[in-house]
Protein backbone atom coordinates (compact mmCIF):
# COMPACT_ATOMS: atom_id res chain seq x y z
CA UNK A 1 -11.50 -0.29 10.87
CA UNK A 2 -7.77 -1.54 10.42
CA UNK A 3 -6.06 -1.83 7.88
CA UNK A 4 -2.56 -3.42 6.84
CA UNK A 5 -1.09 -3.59 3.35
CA UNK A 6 2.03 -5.84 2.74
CA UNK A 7 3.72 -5.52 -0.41
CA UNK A 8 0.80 -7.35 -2.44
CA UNK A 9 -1.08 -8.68 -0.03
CA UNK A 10 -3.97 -6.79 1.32
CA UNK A 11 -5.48 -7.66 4.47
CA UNK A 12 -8.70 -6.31 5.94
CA UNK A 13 -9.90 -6.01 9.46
CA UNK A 14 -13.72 -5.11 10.23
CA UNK A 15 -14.41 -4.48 13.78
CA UNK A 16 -18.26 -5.48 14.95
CA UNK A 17 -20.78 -2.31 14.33
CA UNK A 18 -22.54 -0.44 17.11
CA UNK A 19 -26.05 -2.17 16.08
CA UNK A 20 -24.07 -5.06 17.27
CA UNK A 21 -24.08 -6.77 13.50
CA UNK A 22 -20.70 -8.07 12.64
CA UNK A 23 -18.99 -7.22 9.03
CA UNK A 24 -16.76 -9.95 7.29
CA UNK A 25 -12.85 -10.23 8.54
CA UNK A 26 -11.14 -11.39 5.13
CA UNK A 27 -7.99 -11.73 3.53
CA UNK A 28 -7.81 -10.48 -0.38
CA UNK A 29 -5.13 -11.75 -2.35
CA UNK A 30 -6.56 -11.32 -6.21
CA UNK A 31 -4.62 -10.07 -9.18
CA UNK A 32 -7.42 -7.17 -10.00
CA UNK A 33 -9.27 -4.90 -7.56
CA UNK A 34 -12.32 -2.65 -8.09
CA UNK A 35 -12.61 1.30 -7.41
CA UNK A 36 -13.85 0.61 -4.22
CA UNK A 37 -11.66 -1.80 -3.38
CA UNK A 38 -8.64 0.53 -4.01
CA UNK A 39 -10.12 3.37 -2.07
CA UNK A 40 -10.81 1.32 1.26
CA UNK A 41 -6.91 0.14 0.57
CA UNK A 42 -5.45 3.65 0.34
CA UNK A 43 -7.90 5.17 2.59
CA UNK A 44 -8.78 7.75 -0.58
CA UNK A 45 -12.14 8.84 -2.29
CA UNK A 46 -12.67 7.49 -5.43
CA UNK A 47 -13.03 10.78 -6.60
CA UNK A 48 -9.13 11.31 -6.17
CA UNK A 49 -8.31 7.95 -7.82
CA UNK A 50 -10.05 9.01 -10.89
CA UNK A 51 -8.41 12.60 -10.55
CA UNK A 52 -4.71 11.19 -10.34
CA UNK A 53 -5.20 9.12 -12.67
CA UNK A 54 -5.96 11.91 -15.21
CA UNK A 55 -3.25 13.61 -13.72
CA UNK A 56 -0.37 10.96 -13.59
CA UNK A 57 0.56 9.28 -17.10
CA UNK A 58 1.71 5.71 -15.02
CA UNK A 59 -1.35 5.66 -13.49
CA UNK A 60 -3.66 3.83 -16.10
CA UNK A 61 -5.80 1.33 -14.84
CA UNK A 62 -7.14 -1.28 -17.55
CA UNK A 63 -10.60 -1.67 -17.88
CA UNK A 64 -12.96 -4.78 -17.74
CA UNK A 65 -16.12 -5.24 -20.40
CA UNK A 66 -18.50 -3.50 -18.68
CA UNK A 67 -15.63 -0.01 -18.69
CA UNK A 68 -15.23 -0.42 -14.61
CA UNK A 69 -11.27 0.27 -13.79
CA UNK A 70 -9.63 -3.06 -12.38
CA UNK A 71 -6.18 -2.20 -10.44
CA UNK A 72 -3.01 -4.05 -10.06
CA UNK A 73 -1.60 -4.98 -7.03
CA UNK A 74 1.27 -2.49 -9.02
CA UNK A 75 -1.74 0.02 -10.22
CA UNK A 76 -1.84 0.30 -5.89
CA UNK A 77 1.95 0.39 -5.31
CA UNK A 78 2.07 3.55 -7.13
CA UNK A 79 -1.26 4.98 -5.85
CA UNK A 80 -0.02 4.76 -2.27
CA UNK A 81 3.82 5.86 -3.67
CA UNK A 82 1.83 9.52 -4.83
CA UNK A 83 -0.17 9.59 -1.60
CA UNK A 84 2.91 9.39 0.35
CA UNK A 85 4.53 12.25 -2.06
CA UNK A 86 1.23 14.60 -2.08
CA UNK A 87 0.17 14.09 1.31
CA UNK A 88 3.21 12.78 3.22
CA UNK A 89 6.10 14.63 1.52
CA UNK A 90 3.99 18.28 0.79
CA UNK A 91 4.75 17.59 -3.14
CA UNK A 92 2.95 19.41 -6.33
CA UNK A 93 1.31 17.35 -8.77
CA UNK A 94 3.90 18.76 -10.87
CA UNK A 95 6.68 17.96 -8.32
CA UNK A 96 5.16 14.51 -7.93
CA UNK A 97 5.27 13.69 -11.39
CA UNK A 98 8.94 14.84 -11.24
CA UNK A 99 9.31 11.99 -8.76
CA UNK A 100 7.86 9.25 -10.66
CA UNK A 101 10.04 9.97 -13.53
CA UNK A 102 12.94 7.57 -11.55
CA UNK A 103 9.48 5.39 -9.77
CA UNK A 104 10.39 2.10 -10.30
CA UNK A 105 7.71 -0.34 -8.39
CA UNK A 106 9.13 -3.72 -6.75
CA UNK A 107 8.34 -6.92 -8.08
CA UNK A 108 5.05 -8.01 -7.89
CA UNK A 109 4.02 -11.75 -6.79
CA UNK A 110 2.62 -13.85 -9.80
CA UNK A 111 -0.14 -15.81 -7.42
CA UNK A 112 -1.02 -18.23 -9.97
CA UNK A 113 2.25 -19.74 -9.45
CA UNK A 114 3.69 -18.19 -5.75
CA UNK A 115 0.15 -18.15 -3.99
CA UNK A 116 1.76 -20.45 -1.10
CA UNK A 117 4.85 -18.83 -0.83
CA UNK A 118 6.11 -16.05 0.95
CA UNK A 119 9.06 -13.81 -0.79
CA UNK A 120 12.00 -14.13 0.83
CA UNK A 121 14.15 -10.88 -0.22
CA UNK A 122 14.02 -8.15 2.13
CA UNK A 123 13.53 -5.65 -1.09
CA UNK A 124 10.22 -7.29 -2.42
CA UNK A 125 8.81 -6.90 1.37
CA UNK A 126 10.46 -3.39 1.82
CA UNK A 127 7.66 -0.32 1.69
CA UNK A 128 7.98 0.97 -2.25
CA UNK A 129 8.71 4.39 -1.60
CA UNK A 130 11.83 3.45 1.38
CA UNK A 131 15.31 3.48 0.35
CA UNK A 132 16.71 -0.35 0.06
CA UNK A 133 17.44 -1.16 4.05
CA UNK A 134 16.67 2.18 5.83
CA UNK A 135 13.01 0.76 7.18
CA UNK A 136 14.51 -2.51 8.84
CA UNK A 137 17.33 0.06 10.68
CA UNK A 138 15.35 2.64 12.01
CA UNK A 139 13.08 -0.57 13.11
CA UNK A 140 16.33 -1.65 14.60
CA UNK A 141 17.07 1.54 16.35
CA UNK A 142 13.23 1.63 17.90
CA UNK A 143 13.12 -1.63 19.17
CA UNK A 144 17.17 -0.32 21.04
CA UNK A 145 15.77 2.63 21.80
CA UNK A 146 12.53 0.77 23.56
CA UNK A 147 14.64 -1.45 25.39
CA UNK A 148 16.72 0.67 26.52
CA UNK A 149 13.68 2.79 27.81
CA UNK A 150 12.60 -0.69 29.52
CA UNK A 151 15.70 -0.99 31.54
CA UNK A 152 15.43 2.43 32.41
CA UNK A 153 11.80 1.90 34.41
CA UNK A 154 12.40 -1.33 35.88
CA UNK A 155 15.83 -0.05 37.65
């Protein structure tokens, strides 16, 4: 399965299964996601959704009638922003929640009214967790660096 998450828009790939059965290839652009949802997003258990969010004060995900957690496209930001610090980064809880103390999520789309439109700031595109700039220059350098290897080969 692949999977690509872009600011607040969540795209998912399904590949055909081995019986030969194909799953659905959709787009999700909603203002609320279920459990489930999240977890295929983040690639986490649901399990660990539930235990961060008893663990991490900004992580509170409202709840619908029926008591099932609905997440913001922000409610996922965050999520992803402590994966990256836990798993990426080698952080503590407690060194995590340090962190989030100066977490300030980007902007989030209102669809009702943008649903057409594409954001046109670099910063509302950027990854949450990168510094303002420093993914579109290292992009810059690998693409130099690539073309440079290019011209190496050919001559």
């Amino acid at each position: 399965m692949q999977l690509h998450v872009q600011f607040s828009l969540v795209t998912f790939t399904h590949r055909p299964t081995t019986s030969g059965a194909s799953m659905k290839d959709f787009s999700i652009k909603k203002l609320y996601y279920s459990i489930s949802e999240v977890s295929k997003i983040t690639n986490l258990e649901q399990y660990v959704l539930r235990y961060w969010e008893s663990e991490f004060d900004e992580l509170k995900p409202a709840k619908n009638r029926a008591g099932n957690r609905i997440y913001t496209n922000k409610d996922i930001q965050l999520i992803l922003f402590i994966k990256k610090l836990l798993r990426d980064e080698r952080y503590t809880i407690e060194g995590a929640k340090q962190v989030l103390k100066t977490y300030a999520p980007t902007s989030e789309i209102d669809y009702m009214r943008d649903s057409e439109q594409t954001p046109t700031d670099p910063a509302q595109t950027a990854l949450v967790f990168e510094p303002e700039g420093k993914l579109r220059d290292d992009l810059i350098k690998i693409k130099q660096f690539l073309e440079d290897f290019l011209e190496r080969i050919r001559g």
